[in-house]
C-alpha atoms as a PDB file:
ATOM      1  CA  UNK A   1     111.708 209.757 -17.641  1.00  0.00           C
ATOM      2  CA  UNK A   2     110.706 206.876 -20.236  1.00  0.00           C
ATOM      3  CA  UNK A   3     107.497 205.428 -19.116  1.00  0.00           C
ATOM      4  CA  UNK A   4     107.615 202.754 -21.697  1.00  0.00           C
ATOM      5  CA  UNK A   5     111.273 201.859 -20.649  1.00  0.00           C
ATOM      6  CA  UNK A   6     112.029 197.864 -19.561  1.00  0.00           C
ATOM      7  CA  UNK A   7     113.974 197.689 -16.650  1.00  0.00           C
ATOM      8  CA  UNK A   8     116.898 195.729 -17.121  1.00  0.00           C
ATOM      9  CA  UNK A   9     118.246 193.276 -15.066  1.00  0.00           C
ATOM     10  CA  UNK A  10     121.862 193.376 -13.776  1.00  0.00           C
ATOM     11  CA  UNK A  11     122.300 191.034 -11.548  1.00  0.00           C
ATOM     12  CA  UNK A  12     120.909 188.004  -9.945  1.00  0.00           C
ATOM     13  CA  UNK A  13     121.602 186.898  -6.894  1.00  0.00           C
ATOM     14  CA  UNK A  14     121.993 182.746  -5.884  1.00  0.00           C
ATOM     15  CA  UNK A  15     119.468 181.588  -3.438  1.00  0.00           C
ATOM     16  CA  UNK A  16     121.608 180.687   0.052  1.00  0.00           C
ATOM     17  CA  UNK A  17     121.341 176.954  -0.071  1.00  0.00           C
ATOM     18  CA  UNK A  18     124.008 175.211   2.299  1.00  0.00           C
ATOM     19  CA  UNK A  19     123.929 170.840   1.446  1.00  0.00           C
ATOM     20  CA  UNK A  20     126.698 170.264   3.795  1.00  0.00           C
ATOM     21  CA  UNK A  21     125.666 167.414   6.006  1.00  0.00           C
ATOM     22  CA  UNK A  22     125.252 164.143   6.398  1.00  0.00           C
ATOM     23  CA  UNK A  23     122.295 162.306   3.987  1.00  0.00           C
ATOM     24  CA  UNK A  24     121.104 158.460   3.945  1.00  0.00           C
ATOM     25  CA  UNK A  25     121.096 156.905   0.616  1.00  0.00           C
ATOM     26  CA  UNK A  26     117.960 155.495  -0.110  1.00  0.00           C
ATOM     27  CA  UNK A  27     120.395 152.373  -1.167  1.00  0.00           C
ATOM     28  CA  UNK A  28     121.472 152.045   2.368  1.00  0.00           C
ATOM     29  CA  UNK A  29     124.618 154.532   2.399  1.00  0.00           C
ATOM     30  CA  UNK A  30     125.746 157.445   4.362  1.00  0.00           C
ATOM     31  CA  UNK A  31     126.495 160.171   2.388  1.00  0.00           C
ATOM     32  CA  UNK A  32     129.207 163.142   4.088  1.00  0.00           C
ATOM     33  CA  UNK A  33     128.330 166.071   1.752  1.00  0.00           C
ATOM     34  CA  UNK A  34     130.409 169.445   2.008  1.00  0.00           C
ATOM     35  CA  UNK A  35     129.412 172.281   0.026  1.00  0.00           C
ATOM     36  CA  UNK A  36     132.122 174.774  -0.342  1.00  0.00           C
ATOM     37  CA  UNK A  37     131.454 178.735  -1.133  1.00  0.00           C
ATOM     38  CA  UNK A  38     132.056 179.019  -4.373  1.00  0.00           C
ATOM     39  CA  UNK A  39     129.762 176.030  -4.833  1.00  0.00           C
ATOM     40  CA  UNK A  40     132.256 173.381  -5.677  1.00  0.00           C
ATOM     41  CA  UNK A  41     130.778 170.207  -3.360  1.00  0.00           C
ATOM     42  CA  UNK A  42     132.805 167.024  -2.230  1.00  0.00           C
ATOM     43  CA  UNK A  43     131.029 164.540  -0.560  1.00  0.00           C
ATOM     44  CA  UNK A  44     131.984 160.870   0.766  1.00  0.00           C
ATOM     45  CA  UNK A  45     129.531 157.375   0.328  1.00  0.00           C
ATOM     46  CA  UNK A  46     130.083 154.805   2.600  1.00  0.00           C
ATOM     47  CA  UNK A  47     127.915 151.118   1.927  1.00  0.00           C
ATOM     48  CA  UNK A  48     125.888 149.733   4.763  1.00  0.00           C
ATOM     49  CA  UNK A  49     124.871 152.282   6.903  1.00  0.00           C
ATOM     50  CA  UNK A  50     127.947 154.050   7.175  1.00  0.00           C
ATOM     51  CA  UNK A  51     130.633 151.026   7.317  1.00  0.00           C
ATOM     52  CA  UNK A  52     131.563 151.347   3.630  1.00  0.00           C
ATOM     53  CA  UNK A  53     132.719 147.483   2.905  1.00  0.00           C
ATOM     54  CA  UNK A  54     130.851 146.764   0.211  1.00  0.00           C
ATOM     55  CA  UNK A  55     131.648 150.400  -1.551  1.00  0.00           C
ATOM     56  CA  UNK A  56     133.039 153.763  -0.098  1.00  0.00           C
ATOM     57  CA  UNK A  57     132.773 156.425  -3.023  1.00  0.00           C
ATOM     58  CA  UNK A  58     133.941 160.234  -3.814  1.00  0.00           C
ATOM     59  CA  UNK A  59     132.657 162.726  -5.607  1.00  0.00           C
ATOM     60  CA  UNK A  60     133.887 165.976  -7.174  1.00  0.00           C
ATOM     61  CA  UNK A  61     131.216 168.675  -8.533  1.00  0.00           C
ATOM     62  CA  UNK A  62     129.204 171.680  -8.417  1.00  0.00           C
ATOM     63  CA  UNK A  63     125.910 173.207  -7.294  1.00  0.00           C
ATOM     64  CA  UNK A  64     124.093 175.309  -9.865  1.00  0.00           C
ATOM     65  CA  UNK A  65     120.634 177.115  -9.384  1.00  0.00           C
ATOM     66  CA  UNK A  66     118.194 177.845 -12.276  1.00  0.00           C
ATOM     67  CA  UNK A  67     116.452 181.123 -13.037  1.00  0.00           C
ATOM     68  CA  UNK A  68     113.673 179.486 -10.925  1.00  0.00           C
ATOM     69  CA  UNK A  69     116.178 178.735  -8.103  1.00  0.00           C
ATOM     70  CA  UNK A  70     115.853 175.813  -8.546  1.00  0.00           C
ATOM     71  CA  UNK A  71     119.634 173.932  -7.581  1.00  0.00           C
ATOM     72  CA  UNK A  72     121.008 171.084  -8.948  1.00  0.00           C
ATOM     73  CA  UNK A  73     124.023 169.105  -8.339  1.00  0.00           C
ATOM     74  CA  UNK A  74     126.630 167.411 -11.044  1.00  0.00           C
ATOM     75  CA  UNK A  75     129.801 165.776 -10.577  1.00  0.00           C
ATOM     76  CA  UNK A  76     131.883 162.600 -10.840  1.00  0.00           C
ATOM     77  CA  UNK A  77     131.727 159.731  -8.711  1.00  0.00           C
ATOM     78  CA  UNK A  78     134.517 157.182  -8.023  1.00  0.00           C
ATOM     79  CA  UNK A  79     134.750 154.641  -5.784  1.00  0.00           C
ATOM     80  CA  UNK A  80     137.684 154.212  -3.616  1.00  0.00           C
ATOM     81  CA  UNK A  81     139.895 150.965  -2.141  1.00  0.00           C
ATOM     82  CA  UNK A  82     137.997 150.703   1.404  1.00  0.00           C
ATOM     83  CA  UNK A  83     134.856 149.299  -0.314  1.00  0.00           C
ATOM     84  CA  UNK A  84     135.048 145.933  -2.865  1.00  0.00           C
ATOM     85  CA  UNK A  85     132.995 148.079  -5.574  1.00  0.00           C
ATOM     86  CA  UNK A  86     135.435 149.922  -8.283  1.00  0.00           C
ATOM     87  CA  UNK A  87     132.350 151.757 -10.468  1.00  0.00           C
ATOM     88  CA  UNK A  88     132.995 155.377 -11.352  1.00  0.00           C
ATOM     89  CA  UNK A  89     130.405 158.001 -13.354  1.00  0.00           C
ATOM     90  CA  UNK A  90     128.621 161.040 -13.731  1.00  0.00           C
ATOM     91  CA  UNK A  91     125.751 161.801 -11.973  1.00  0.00           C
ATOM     92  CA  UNK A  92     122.735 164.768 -11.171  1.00  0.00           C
ATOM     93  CA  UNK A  93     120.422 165.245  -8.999  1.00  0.00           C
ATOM     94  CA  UNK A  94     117.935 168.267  -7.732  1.00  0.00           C
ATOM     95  CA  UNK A  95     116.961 169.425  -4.773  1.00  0.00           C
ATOM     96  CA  UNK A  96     112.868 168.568  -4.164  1.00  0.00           C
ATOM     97  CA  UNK A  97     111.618 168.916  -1.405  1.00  0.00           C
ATOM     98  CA  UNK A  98     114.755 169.060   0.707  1.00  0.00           C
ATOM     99  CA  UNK A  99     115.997 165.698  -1.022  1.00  0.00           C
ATOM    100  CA  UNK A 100     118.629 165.092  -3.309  1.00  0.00           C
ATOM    101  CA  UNK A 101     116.829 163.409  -5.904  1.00  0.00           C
ATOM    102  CA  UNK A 102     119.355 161.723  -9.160  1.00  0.00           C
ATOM    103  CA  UNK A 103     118.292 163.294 -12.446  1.00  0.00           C
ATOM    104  CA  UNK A 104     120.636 161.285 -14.301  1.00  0.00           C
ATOM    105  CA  UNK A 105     123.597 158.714 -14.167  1.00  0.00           C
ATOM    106  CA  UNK A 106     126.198 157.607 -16.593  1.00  0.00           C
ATOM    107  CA  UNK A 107     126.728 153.738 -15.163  1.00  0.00           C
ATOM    108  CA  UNK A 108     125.151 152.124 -11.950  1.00  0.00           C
ATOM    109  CA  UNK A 109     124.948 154.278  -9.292  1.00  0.00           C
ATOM    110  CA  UNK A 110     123.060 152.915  -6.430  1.00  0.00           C
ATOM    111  CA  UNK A 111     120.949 155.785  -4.685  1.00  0.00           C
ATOM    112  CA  UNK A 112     118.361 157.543  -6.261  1.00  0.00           C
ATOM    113  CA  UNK A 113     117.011 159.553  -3.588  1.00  0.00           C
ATOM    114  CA  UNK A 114     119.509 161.087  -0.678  1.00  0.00           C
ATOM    115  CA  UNK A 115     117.358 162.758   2.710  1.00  0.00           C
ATOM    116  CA  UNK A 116     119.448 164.937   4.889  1.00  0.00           C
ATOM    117  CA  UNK A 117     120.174 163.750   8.334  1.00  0.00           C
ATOM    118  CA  UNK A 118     121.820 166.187  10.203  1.00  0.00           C
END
């Protein structure tokens, strides 16, 4: 045996961290979040507590985790015909605390802070 040996890590494993849901927008907006297993997440944005007639959006991304575990969340954001808004973008956020929290935007998206509901 080699007592002076590193061990050598193989493999690390991705914390279990389900964000399907539904989250209010800290810009008024229900958020329909479903977070698929291979960690692709989809999630619909609907204006005004849920109607979505000033802006309904979509977005398309992923979940990543950190060597921390921390997660984060990155994707593309469009808004669709039900809503009057037609913005589109890139956007981040973390998870802190149990909120989705935006880390960074590429044109105006509205929330900045998304708390899970249910």
């Amino acid at each position: 045996m080699y007592y002076n040996q590193v061990p050598t890590l193989t493999h690390w494993r991705q914390p279990a961290y389900d964000l399907t849901g539904t989250w209010q927008g800290d810009d008024g907006g229900i958020y329909y979040i479903r977070h698929l297993n291979n960690n692709r997440i989809w999630w619909t944005g609907l204006s005004d507590n849920g109607s979505g007639h000033n802006w309904t959006n979509v977005l398309d991304g992923e979940v990543t985790y950190d060597h921390s575990g921390g997660v984060e969340v990155s994707g593309t954001w469009y808004d669709v015909p039900r809503g009057t808004n037609r913005g589109s973008g890139i956007l981040g956020f973390s998870v802190r605390l149990g909120d989705l929290v935006k880390t960074y935007q590429s044109s105006g998206f509205g929330a900045n802070i998304l708390r899970k509901i249910s």
